[in-house]
PDB file of N, CA and C in Angstrom:
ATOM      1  N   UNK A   1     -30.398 -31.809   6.653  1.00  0.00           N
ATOM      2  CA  UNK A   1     -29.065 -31.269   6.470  1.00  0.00           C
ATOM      3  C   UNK A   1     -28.631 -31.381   5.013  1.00  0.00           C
ATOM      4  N   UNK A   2     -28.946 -32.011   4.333  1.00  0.00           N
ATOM      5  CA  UNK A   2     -28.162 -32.818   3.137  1.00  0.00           C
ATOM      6  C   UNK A   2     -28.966 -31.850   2.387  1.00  0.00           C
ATOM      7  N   UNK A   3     -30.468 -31.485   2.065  1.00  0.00           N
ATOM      8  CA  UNK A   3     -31.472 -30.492   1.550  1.00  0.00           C
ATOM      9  C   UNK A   3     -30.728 -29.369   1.491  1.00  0.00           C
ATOM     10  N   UNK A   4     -29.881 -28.846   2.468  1.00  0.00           N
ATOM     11  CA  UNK A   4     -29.519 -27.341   2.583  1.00  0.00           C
ATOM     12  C   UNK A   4     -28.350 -27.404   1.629  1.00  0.00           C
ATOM     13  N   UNK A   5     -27.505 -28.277   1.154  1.00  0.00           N
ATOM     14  CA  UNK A   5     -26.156 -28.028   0.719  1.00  0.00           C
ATOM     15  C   UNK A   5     -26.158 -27.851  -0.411  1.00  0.00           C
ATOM     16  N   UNK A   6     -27.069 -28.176  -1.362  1.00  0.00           N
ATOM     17  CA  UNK A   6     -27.124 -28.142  -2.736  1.00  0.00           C
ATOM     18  C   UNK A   6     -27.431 -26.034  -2.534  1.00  0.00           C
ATOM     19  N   UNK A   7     -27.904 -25.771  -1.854  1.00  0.00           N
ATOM     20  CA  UNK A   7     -28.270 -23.887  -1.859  1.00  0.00           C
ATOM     21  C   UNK A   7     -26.519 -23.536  -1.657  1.00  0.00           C
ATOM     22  N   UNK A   8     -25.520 -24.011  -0.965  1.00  0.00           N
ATOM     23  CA  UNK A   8     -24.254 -23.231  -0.603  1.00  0.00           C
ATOM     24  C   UNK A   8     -24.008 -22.944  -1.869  1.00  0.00           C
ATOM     25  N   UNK A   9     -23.927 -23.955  -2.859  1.00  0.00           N
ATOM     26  CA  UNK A   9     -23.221 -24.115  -3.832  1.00  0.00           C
ATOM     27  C   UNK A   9     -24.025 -22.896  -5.189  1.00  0.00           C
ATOM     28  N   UNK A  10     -24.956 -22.620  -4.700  1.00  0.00           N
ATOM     29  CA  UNK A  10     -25.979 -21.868  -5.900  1.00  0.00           C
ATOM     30  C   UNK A  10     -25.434 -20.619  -6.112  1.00  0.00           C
ATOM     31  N   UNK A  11     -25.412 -20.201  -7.349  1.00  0.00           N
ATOM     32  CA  UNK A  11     -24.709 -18.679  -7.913  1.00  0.00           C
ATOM     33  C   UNK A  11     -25.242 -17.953  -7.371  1.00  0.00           C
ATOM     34  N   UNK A  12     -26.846 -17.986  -6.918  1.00  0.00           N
ATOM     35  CA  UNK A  12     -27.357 -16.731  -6.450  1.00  0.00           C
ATOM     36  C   UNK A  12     -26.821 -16.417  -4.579  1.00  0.00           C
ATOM     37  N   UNK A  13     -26.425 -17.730  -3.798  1.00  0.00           N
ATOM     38  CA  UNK A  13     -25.867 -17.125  -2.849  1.00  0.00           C
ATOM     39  C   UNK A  13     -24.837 -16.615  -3.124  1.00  0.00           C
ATOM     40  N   UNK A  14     -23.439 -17.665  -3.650  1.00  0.00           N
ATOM     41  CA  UNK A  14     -22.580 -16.609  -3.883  1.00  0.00           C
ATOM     42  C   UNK A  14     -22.576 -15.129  -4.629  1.00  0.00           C
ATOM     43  N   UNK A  15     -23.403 -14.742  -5.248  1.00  0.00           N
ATOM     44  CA  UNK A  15     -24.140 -13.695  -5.433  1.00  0.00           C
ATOM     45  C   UNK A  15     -23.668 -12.649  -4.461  1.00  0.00           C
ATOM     46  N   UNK A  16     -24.891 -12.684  -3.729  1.00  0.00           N
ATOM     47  CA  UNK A  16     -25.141 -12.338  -2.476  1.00  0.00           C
ATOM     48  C   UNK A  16     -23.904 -12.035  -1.586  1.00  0.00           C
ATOM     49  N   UNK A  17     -23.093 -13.139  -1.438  1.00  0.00           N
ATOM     50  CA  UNK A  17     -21.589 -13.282  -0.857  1.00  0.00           C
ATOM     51  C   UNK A  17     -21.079 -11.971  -1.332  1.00  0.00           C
ATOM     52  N   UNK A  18     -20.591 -12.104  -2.155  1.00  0.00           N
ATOM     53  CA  UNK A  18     -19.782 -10.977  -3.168  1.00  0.00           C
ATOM     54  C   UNK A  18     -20.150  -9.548  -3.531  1.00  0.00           C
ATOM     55  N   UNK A  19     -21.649  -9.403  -2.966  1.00  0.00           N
ATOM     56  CA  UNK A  19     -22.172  -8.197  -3.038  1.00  0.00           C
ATOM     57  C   UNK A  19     -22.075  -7.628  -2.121  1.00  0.00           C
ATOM     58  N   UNK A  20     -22.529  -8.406  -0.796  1.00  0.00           N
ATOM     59  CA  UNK A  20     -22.180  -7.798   0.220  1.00  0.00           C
ATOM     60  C   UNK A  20     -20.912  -7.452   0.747  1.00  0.00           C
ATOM     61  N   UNK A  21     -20.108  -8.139   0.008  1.00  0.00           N
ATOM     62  CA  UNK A  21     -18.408  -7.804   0.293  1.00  0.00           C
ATOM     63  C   UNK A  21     -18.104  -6.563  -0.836  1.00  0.00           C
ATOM     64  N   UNK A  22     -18.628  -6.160  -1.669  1.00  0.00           N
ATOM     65  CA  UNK A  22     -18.152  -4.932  -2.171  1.00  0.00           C
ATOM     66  C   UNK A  22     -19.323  -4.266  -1.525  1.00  0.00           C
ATOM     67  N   UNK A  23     -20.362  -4.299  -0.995  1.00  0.00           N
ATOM     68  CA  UNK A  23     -20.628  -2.980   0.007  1.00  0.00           C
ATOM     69  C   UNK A  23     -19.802  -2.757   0.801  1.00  0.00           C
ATOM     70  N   UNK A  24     -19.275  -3.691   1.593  1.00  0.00           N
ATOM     71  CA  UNK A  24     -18.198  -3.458   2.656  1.00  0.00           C
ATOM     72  C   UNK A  24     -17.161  -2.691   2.255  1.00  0.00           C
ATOM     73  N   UNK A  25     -16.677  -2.768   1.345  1.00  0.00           N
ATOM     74  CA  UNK A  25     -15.453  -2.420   0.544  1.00  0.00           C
ATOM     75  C   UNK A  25     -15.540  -0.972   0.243  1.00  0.00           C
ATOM     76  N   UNK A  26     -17.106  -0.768  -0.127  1.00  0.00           N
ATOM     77  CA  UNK A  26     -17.547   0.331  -0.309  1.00  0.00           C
ATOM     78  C   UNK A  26     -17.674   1.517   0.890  1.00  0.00           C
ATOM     79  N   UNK A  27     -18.065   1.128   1.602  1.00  0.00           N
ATOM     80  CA  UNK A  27     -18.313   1.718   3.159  1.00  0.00           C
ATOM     81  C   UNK A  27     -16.856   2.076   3.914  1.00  0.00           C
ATOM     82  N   UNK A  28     -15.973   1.285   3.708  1.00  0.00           N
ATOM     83  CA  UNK A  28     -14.392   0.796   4.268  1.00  0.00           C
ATOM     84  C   UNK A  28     -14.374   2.178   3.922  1.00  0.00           C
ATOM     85  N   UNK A  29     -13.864   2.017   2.510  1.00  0.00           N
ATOM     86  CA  UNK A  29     -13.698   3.202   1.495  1.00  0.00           C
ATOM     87  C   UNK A  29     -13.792   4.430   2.113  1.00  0.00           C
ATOM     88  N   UNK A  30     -15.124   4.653   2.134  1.00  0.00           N
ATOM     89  CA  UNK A  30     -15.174   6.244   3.211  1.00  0.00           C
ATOM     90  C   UNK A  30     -14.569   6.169   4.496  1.00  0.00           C
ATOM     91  N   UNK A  31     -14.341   5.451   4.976  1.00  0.00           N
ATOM     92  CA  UNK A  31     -14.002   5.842   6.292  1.00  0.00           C
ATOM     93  C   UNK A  31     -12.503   5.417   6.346  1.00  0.00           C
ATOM     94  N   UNK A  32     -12.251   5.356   5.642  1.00  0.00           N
ATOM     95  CA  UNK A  32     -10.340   5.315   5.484  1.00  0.00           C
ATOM     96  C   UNK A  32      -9.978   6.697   4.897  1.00  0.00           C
ATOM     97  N   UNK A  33     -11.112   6.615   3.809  1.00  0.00           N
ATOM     98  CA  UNK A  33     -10.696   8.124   3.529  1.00  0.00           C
ATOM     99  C   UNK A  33     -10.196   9.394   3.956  1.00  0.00           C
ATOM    100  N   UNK A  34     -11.518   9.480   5.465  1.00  0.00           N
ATOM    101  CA  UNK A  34     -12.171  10.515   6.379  1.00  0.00           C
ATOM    102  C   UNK A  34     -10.841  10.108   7.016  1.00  0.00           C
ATOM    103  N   UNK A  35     -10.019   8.839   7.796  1.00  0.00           N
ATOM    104  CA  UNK A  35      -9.110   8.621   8.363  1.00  0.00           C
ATOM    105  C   UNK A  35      -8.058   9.230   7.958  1.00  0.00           C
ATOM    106  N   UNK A  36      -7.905   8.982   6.400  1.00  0.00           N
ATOM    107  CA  UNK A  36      -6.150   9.569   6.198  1.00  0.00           C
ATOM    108  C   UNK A  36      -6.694  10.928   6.102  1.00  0.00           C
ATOM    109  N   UNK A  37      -7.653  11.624   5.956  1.00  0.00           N
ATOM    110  CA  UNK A  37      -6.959  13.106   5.634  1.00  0.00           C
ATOM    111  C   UNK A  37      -7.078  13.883   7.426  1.00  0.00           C
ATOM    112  N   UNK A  38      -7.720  12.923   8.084  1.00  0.00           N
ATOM    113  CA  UNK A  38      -8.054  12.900   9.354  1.00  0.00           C
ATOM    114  C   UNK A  38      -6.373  13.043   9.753  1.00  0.00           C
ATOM    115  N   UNK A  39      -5.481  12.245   9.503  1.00  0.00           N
ATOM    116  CA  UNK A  39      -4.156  11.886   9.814  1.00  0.00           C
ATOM    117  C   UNK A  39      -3.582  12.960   9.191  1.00  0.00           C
ATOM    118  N   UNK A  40      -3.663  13.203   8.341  1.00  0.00           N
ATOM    119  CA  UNK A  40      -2.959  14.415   7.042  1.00  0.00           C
ATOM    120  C   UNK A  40      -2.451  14.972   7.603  1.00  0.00           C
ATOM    121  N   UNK A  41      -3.666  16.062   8.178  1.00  0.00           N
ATOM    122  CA  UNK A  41      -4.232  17.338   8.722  1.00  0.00           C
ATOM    123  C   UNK A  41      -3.117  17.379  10.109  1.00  0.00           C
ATOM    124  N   UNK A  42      -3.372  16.087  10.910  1.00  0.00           N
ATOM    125  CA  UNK A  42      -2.133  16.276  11.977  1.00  0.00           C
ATOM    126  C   UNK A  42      -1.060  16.287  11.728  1.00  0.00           C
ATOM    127  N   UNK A  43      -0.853  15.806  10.875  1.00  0.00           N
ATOM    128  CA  UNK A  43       0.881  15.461  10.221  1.00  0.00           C
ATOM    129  C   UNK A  43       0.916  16.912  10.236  1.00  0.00           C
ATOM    130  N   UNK A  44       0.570  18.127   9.422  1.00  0.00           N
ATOM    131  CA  UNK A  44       0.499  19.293   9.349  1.00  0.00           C
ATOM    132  C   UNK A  44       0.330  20.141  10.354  1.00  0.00           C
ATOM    133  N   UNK A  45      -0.255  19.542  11.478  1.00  0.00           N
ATOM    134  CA  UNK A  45      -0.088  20.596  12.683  1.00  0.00           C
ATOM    135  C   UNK A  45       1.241  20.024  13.262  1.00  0.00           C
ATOM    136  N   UNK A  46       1.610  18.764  13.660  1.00  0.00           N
ATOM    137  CA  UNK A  46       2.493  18.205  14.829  1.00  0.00           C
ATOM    138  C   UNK A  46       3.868  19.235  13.649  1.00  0.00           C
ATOM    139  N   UNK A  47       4.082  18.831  12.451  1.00  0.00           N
ATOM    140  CA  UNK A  47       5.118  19.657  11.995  1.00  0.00           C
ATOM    141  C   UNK A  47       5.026  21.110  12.285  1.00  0.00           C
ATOM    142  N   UNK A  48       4.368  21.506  11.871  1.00  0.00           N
ATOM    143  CA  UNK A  48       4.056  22.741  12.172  1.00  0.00           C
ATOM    144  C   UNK A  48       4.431  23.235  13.534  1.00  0.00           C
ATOM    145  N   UNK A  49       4.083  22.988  14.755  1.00  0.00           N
ATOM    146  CA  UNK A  49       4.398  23.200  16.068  1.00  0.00           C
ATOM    147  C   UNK A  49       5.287  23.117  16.521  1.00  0.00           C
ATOM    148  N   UNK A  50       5.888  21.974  15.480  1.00  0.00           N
ATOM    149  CA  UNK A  50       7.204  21.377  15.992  1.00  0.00           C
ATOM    150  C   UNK A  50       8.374  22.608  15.579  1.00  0.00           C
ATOM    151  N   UNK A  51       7.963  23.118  14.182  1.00  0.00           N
ATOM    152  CA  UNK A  51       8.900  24.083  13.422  1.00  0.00           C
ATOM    153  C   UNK A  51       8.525  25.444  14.476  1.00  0.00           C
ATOM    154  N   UNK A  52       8.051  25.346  15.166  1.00  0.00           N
ATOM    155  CA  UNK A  52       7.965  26.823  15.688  1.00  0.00           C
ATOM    156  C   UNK A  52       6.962  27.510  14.690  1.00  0.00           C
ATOM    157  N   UNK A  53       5.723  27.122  13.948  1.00  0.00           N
ATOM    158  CA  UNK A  53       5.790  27.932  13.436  1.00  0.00           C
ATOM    159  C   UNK A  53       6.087  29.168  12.366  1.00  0.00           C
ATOM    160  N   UNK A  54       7.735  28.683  12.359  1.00  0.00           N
ATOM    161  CA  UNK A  54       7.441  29.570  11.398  1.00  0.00           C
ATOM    162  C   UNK A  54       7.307  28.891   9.600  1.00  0.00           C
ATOM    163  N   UNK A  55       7.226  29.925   8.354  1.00  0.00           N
ATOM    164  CA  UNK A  55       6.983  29.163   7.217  1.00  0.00           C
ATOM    165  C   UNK A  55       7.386  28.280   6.136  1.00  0.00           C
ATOM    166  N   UNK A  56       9.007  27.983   7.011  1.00  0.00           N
ATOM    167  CA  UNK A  56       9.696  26.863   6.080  1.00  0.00           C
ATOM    168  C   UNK A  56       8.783  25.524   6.745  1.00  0.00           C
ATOM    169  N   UNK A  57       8.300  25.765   8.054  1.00  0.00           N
ATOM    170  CA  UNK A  57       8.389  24.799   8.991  1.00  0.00           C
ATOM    171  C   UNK A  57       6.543  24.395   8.488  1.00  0.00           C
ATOM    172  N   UNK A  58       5.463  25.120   8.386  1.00  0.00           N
ATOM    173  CA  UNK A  58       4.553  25.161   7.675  1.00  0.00           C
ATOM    174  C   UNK A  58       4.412  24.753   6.463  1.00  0.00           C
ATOM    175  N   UNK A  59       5.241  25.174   5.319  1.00  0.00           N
ATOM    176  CA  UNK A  59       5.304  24.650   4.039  1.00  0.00           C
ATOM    177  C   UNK A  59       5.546  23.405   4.131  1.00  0.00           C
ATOM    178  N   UNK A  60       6.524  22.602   4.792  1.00  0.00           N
ATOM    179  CA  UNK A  60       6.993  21.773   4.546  1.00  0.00           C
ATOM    180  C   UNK A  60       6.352  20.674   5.074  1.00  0.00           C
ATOM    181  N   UNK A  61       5.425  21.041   5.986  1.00  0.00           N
ATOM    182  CA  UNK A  61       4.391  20.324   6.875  1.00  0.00           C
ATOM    183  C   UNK A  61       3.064  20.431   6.210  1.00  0.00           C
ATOM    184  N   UNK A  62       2.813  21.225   5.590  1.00  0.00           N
ATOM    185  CA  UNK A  62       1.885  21.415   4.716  1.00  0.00           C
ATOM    186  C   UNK A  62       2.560  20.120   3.120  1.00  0.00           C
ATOM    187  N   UNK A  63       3.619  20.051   2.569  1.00  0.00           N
ATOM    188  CA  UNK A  63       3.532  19.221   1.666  1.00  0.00           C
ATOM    189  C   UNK A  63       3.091  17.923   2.150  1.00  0.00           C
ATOM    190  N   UNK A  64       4.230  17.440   3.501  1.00  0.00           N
ATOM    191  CA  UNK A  64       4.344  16.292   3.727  1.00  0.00           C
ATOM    192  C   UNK A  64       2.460  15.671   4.415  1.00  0.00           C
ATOM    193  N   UNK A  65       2.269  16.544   4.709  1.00  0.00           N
ATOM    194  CA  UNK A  65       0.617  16.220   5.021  1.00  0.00           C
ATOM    195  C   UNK A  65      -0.483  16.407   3.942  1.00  0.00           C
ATOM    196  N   UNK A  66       0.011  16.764   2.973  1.00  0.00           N
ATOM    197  CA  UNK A  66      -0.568  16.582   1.305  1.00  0.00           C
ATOM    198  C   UNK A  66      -0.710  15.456   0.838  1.00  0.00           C
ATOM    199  N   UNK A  67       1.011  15.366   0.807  1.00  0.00           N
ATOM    200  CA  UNK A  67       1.477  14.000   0.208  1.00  0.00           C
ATOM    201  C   UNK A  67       0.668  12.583   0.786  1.00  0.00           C
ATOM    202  N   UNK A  68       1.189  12.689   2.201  1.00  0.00           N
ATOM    203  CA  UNK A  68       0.193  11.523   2.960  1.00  0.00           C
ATOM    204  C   UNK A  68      -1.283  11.433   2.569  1.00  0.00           C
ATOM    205  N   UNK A  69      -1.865  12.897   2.459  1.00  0.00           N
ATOM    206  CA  UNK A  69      -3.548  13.030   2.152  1.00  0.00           C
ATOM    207  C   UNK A  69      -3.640  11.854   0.402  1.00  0.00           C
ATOM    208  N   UNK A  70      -3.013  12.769  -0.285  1.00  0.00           N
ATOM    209  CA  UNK A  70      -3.044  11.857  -1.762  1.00  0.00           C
ATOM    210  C   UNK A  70      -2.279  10.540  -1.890  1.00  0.00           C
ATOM    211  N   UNK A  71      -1.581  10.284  -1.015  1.00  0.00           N
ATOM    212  CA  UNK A  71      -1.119   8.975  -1.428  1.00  0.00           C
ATOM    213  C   UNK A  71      -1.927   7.966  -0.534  1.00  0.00           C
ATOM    214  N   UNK A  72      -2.359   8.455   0.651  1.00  0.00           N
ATOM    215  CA  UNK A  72      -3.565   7.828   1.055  1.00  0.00           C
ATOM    216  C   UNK A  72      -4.740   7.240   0.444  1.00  0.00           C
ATOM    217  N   UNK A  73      -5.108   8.158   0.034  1.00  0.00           N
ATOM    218  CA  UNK A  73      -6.828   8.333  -1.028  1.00  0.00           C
ATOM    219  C   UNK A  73      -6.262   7.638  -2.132  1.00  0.00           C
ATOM    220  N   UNK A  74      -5.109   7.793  -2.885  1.00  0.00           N
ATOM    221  CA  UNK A  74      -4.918   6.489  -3.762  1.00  0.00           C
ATOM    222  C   UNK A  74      -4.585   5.277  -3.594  1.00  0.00           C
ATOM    223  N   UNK A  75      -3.935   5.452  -2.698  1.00  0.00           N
ATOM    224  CA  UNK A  75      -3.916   3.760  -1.937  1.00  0.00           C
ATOM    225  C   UNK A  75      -5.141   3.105  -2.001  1.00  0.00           C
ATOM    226  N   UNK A  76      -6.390   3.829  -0.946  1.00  0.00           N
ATOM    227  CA  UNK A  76      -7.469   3.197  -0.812  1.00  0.00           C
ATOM    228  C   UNK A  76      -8.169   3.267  -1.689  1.00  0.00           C
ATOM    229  N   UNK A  77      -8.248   4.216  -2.547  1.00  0.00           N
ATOM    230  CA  UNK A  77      -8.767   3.544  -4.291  1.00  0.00           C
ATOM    231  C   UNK A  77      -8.640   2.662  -4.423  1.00  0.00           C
ATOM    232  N   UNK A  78      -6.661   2.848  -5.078  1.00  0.00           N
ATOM    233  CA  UNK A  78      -6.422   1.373  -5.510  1.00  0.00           C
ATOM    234  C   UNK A  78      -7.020   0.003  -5.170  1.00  0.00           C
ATOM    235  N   UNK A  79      -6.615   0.025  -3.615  1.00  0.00           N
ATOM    236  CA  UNK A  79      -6.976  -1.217  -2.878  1.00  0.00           C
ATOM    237  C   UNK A  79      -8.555  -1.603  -3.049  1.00  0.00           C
ATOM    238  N   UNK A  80      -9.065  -0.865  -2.817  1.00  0.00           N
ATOM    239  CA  UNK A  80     -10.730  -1.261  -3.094  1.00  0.00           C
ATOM    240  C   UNK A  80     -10.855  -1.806  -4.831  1.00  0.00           C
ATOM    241  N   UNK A  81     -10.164  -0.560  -5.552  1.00  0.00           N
ATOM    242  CA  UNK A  81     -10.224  -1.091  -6.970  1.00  0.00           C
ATOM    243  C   UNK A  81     -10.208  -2.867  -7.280  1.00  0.00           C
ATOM    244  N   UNK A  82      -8.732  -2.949  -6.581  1.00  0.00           N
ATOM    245  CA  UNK A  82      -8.217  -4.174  -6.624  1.00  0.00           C
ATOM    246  C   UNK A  82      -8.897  -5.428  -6.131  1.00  0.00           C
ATOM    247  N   UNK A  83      -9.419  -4.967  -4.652  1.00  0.00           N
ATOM    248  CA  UNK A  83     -10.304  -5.958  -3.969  1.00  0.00           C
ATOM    249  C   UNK A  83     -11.555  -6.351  -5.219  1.00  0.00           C
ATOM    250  N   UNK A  84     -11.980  -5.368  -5.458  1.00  0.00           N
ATOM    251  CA  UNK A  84     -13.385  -5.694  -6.396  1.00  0.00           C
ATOM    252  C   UNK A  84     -13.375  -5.659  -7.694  1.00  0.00           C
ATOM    253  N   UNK A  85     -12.209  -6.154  -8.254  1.00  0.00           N
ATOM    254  CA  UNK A  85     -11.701  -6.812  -9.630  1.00  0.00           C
ATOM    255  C   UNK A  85     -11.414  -8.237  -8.514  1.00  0.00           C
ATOM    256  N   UNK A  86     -10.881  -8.737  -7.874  1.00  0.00           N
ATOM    257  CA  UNK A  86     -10.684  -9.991  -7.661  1.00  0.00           C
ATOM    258  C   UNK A  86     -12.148 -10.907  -7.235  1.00  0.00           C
ATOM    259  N   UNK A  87     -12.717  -9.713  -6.714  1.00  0.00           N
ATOM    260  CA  UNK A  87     -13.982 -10.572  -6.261  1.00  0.00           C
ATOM    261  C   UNK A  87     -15.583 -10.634  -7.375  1.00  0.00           C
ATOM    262  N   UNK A  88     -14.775  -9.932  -8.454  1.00  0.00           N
ATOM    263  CA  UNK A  88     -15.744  -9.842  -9.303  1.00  0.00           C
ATOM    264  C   UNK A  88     -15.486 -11.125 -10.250  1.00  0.00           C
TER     265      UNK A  88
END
């Protein structure tokens, strides 16, 4: 037992630790992505349907499901950015 503990402490596991946590981070990444514009896209129909249809009711469902798309995708930039400046 006592043999193994001097390895926790070694740079090359934590290494390892930290790499595999920005793959994760990395992987997250896409699939939050695929999620918000996944979400967007409905935001843009449920308005849409909701307006009847017609094109104030479209436009405006069309921004607000933009907006969500890009403020999404920068969020999860950011956040990943952020995660892997702290863990770097």
């Amino acid at each position: 037992m006592n043999d193994f503990i001097p390895y926790l402490h070694s740079s090359l596991t934590l290494g390892n630790f930290f790499t595999s946590i920005n793959n994760l981070i990395a992987q997250a990444q896409v699939v939050l992505n695929a999620l918000i514009i996944f979400l967007g896209v409905v935001i843009f129909l449920i308005g849409s349907a909701r307006g009847k249809w017609t094109l104030p009711a479209i436009l405006l469902s069309a921004l607000a499901g933009g907006l969500f798309i890009w403020g999404g995708v920068a969020g999860v930039q950011w956040a990943a950015d952020s995660a892997g400046t702290t863990i770097k």
